[in-house]
PDB file of N, CA and C in Angstrom:
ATOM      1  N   UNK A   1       7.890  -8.757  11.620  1.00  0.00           N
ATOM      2  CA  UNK A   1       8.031  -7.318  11.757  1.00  0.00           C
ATOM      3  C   UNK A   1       8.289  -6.714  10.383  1.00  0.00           C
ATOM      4  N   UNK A   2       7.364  -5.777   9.815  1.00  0.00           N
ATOM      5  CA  UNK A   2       7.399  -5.206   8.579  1.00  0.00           C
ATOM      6  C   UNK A   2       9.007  -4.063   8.589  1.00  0.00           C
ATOM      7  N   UNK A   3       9.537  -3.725   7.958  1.00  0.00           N
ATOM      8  CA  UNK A   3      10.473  -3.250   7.801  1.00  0.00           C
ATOM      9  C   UNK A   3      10.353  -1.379   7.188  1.00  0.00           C
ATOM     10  N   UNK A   4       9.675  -0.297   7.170  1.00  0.00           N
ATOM     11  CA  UNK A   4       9.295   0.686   6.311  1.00  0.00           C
ATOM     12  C   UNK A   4      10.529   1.878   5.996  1.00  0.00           C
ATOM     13  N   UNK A   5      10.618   2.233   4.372  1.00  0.00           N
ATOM     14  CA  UNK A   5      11.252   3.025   4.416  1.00  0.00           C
ATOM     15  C   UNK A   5      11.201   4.496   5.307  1.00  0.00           C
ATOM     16  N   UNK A   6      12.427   4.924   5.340  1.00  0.00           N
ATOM     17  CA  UNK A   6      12.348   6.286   6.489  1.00  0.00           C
ATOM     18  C   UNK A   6      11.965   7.546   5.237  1.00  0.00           C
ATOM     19  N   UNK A   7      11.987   7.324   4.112  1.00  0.00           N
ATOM     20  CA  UNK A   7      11.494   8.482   3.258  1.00  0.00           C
ATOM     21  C   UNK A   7      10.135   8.777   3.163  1.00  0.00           C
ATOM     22  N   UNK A   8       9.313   9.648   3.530  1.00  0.00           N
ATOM     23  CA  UNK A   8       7.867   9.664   2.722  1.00  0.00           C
ATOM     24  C   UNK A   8       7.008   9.980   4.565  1.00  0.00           C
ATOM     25  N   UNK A   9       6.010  10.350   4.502  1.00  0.00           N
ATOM     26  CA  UNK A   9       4.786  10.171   5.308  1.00  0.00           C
ATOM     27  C   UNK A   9       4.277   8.602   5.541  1.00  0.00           C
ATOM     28  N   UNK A  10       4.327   8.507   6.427  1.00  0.00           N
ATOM     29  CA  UNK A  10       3.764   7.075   7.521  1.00  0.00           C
ATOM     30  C   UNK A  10       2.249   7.144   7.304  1.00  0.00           C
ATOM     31  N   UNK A  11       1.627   6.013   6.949  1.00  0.00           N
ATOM     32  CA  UNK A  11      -0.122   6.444   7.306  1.00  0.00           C
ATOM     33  C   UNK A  11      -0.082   4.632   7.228  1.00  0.00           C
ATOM     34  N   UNK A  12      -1.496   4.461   7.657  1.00  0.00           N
ATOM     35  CA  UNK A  12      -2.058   3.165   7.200  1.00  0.00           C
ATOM     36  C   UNK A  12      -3.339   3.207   6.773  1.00  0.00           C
ATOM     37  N   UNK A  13      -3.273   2.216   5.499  1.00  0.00           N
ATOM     38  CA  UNK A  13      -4.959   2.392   4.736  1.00  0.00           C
ATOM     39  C   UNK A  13      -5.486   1.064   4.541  1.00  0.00           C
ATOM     40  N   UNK A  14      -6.584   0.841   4.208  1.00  0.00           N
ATOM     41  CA  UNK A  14      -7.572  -0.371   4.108  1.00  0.00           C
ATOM     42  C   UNK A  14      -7.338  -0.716   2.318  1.00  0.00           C
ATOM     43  N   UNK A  15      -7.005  -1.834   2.878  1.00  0.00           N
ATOM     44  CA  UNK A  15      -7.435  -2.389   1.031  1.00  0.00           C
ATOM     45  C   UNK A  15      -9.062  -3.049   0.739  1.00  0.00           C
ATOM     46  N   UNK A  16      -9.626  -1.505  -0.658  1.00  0.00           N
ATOM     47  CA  UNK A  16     -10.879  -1.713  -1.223  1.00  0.00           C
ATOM     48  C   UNK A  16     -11.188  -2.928  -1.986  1.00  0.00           C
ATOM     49  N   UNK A  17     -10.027  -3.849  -2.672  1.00  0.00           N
ATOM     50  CA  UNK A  17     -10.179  -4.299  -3.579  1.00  0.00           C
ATOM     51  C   UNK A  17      -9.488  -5.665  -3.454  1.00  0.00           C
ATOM     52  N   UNK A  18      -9.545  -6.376  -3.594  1.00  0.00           N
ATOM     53  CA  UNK A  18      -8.436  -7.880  -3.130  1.00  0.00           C
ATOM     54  C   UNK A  18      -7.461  -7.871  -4.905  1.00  0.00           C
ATOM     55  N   UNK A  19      -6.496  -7.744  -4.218  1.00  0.00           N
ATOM     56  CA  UNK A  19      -5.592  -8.118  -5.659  1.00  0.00           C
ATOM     57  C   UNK A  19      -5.065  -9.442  -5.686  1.00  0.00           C
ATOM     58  N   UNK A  20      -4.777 -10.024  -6.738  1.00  0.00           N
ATOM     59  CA  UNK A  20      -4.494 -11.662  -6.679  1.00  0.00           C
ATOM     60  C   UNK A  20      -3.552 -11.538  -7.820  1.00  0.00           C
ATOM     61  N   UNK A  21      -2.485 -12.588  -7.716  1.00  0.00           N
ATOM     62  CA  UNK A  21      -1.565 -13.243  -8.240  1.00  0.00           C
ATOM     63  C   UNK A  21      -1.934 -14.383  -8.835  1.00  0.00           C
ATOM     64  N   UNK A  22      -0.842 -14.874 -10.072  1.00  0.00           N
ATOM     65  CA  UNK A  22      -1.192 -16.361 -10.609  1.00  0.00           C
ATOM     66  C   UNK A  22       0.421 -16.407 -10.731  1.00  0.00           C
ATOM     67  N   UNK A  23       0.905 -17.684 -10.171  1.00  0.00           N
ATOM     68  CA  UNK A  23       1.937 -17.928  -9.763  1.00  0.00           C
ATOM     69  C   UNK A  23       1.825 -19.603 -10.230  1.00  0.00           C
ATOM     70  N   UNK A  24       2.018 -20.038 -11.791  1.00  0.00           N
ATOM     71  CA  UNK A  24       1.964 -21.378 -12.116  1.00  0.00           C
ATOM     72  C   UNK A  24       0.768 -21.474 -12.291  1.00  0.00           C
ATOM     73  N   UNK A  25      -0.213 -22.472 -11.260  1.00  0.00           N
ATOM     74  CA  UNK A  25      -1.554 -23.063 -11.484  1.00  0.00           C
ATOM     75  C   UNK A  25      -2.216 -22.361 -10.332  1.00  0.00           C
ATOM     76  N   UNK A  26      -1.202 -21.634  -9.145  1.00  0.00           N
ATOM     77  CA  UNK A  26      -1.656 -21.007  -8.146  1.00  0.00           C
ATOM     78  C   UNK A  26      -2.185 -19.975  -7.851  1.00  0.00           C
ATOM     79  N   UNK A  27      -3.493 -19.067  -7.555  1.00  0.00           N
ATOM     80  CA  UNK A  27      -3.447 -18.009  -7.257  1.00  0.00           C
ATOM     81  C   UNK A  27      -3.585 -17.616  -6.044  1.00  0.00           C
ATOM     82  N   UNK A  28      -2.748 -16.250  -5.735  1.00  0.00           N
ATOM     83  CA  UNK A  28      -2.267 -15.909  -4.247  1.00  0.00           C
ATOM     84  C   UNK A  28      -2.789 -14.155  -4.615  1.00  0.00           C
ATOM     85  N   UNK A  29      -3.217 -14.476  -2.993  1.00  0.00           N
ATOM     86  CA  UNK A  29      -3.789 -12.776  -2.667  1.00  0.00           C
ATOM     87  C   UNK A  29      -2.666 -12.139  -2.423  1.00  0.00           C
ATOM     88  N   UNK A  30      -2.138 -10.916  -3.682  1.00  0.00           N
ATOM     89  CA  UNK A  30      -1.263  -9.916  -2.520  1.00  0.00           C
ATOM     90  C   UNK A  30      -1.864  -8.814  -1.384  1.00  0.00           C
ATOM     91  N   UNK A  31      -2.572  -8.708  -1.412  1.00  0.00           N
ATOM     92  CA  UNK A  31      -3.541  -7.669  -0.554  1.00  0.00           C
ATOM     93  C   UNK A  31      -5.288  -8.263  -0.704  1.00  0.00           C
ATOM     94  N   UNK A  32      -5.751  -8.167   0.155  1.00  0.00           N
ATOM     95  CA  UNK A  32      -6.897  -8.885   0.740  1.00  0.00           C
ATOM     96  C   UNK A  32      -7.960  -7.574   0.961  1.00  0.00           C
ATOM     97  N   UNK A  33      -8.995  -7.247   0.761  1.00  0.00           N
ATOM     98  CA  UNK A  33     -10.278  -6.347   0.460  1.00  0.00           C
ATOM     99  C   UNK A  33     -10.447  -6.640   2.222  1.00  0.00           C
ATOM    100  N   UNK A  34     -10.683  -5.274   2.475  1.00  0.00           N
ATOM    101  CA  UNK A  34     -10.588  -4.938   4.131  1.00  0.00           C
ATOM    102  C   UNK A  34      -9.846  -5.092   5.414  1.00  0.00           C
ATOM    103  N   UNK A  35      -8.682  -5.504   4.455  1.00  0.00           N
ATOM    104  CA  UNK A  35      -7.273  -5.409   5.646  1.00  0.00           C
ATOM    105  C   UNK A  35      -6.745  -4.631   5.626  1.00  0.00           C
ATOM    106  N   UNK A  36      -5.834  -4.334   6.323  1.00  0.00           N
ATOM    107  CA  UNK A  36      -5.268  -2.589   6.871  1.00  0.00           C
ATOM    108  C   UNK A  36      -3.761  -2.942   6.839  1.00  0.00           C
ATOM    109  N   UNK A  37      -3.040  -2.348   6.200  1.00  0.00           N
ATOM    110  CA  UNK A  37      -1.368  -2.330   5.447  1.00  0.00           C
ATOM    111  C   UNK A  37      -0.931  -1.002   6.264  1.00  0.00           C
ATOM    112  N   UNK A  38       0.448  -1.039   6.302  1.00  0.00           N
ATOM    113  CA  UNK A  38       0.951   0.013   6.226  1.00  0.00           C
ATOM    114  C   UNK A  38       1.406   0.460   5.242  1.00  0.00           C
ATOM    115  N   UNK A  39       1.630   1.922   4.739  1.00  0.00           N
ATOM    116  CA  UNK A  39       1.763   2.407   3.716  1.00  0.00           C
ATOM    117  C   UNK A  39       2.425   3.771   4.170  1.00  0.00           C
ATOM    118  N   UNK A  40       3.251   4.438   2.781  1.00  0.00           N
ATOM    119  CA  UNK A  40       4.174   5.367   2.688  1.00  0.00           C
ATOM    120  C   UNK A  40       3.822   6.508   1.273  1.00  0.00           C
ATOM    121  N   UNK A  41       3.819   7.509   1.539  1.00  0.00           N
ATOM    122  CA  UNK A  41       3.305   8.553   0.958  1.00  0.00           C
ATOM    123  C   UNK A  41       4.595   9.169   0.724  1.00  0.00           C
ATOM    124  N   UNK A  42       5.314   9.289  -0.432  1.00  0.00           N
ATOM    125  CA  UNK A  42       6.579   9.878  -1.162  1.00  0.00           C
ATOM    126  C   UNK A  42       6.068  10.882  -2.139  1.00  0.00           C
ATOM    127  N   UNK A  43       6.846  11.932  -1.485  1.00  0.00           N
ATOM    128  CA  UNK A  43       6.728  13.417  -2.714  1.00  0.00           C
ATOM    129  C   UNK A  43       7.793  14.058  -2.519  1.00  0.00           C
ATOM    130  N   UNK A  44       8.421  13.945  -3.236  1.00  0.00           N
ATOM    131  CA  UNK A  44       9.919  14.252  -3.747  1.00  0.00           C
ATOM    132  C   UNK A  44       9.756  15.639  -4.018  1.00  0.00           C
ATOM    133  N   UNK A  45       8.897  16.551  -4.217  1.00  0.00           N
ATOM    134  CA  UNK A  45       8.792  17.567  -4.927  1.00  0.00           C
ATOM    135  C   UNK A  45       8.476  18.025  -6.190  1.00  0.00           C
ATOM    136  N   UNK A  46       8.165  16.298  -6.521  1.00  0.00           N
ATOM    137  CA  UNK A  46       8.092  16.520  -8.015  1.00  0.00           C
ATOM    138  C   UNK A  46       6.311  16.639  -8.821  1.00  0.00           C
ATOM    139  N   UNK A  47       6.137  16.315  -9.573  1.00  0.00           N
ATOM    140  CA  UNK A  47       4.596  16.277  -9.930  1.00  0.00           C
ATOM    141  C   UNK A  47       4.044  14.938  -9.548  1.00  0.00           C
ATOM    142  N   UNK A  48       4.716  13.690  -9.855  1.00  0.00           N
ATOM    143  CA  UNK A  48       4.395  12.698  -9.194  1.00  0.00           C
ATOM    144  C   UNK A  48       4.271  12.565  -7.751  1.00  0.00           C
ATOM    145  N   UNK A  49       3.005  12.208  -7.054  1.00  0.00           N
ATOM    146  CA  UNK A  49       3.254  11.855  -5.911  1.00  0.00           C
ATOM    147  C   UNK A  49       3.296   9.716  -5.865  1.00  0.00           C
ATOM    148  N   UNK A  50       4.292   9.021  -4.937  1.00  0.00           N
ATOM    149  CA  UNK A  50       4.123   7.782  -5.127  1.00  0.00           C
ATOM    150  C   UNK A  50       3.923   7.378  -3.412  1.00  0.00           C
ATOM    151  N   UNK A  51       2.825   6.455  -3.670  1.00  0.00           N
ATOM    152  CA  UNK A  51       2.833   5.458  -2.733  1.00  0.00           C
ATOM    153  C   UNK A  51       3.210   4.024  -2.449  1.00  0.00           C
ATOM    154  N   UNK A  52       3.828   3.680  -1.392  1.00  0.00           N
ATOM    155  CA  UNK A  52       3.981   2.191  -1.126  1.00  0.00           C
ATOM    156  C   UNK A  52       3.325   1.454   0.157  1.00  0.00           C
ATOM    157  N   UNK A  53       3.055   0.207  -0.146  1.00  0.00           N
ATOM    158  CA  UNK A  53       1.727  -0.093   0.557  1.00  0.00           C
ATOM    159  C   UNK A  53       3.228  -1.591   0.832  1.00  0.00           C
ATOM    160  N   UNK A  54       2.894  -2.020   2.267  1.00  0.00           N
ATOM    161  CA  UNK A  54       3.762  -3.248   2.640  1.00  0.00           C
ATOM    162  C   UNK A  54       2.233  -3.958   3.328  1.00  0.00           C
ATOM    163  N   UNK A  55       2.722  -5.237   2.078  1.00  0.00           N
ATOM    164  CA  UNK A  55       1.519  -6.638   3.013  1.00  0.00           C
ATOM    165  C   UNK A  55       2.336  -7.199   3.774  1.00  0.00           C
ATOM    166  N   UNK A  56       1.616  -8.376   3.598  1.00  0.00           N
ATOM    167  CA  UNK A  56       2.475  -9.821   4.352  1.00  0.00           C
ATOM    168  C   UNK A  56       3.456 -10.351   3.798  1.00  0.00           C
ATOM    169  N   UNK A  57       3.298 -10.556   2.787  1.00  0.00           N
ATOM    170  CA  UNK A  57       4.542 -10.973   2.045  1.00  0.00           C
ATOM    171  C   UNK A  57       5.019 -10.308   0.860  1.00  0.00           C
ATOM    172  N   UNK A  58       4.332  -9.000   0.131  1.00  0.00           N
ATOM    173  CA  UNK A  58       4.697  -8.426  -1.032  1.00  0.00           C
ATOM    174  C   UNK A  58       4.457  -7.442  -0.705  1.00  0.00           C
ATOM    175  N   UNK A  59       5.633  -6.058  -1.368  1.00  0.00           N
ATOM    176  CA  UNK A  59       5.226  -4.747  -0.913  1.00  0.00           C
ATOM    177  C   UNK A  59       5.013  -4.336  -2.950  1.00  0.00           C
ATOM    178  N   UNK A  60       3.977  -3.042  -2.273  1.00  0.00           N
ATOM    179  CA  UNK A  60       3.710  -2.643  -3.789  1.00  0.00           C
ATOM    180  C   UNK A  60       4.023  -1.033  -3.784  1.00  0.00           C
ATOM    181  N   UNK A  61       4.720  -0.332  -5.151  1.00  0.00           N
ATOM    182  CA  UNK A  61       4.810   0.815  -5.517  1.00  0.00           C
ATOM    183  C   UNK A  61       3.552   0.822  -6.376  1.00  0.00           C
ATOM    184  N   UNK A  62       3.197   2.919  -6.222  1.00  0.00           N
ATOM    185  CA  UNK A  62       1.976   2.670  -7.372  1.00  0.00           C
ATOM    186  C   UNK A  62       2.153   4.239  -7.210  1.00  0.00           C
ATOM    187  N   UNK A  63       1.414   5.180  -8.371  1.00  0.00           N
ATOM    188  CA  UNK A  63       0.659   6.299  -8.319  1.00  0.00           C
ATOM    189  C   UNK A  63      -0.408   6.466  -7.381  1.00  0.00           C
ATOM    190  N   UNK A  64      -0.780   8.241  -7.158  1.00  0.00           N
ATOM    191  CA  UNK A  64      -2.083   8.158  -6.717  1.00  0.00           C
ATOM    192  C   UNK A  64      -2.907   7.804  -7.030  1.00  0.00           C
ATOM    193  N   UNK A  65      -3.352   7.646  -8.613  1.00  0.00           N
ATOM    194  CA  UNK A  65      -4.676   6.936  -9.101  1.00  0.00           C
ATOM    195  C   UNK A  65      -4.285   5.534  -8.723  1.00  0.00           C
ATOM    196  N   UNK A  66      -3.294   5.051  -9.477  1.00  0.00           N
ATOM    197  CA  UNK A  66      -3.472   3.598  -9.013  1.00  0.00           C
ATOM    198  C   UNK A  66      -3.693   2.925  -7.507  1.00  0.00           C
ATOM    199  N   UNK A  67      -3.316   3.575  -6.299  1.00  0.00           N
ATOM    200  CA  UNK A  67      -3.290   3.281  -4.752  1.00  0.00           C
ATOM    201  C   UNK A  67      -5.083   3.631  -5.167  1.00  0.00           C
ATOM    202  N   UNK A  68      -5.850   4.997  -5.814  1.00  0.00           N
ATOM    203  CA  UNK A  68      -7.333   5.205  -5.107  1.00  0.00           C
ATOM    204  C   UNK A  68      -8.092   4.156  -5.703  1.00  0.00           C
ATOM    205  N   UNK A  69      -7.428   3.372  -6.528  1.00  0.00           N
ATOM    206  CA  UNK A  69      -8.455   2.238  -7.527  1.00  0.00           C
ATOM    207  C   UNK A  69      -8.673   1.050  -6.308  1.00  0.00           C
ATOM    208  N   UNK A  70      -7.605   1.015  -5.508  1.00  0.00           N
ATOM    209  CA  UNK A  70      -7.560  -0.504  -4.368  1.00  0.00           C
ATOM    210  C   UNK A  70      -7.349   0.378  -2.799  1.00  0.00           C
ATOM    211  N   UNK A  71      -6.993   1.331  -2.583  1.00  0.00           N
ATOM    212  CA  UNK A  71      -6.793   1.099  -1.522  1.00  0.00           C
ATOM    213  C   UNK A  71      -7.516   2.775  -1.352  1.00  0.00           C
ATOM    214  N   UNK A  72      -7.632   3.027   0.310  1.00  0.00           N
ATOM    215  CA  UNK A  72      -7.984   4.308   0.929  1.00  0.00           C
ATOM    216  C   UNK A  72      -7.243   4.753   2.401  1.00  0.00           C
ATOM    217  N   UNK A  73      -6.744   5.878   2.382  1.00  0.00           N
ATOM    218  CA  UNK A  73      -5.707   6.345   3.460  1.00  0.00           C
ATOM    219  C   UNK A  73      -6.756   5.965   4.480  1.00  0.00           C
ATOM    220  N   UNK A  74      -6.193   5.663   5.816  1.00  0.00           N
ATOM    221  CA  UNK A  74      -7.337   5.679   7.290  1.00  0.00           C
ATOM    222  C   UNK A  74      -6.722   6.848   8.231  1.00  0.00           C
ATOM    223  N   UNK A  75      -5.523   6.651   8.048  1.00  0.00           N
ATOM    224  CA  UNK A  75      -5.053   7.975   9.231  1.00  0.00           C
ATOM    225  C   UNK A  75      -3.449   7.891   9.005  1.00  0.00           C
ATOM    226  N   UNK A  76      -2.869   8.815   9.536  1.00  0.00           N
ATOM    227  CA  UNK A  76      -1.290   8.758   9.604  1.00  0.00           C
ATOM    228  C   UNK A  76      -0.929   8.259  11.209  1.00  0.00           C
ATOM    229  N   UNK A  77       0.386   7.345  10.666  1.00  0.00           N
ATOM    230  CA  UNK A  77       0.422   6.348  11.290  1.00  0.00           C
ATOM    231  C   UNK A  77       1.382   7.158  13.055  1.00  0.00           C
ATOM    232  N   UNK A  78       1.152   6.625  13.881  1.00  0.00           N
ATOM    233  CA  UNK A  78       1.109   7.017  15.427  1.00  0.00           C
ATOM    234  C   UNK A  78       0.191   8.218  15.574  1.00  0.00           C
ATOM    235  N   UNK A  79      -0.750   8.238  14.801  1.00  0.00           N
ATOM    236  CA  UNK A  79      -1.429   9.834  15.350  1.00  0.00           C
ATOM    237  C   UNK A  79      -2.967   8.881  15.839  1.00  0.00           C
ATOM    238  N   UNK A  80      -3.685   9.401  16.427  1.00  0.00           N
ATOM    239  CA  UNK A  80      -4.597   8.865  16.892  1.00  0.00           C
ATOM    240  C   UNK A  80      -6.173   9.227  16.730  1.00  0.00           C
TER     241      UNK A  80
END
């Protein structure tokens, strides 16, 4: 059971891009190209808007450019 902060807009988006880790001699996918995360949309009011995206085992902070380089909103989350 993923755990999400209560601050920010609820949505879930598809990851465009597979991101990978090197961990020693190992490399590990943190997000996988066409799987669907939940994610959190934070705007404080400020000029920054930030998003956080929760995988399976690693959650990631990022900007809006950086979330549109890998990932794309699908809908906000319980709306149908």
């Amino acid at each position: 059971m993923i755990t999400i902060a209560n601050v920010g807009r609820r949505h879930i988006c598809r990851c465009i891009k597979t991101m990978n880790i090197v961990i020693g001699k190992e490399q590990r996918d943190l997000f996988t190209k066409g799987h669907i995360y939940d994610c959190v949309i934070r705007d404080s009011g400020h000029l920054q808007v930030y998003y956080k995206i929760y995988g399976n085992e690693f959650d990631l902070s990022c900007t809006k450019e950086e979330f549109e380089e890998s990932f794309v909103l699908i809908k906000r989350k319980g709306m149908r």
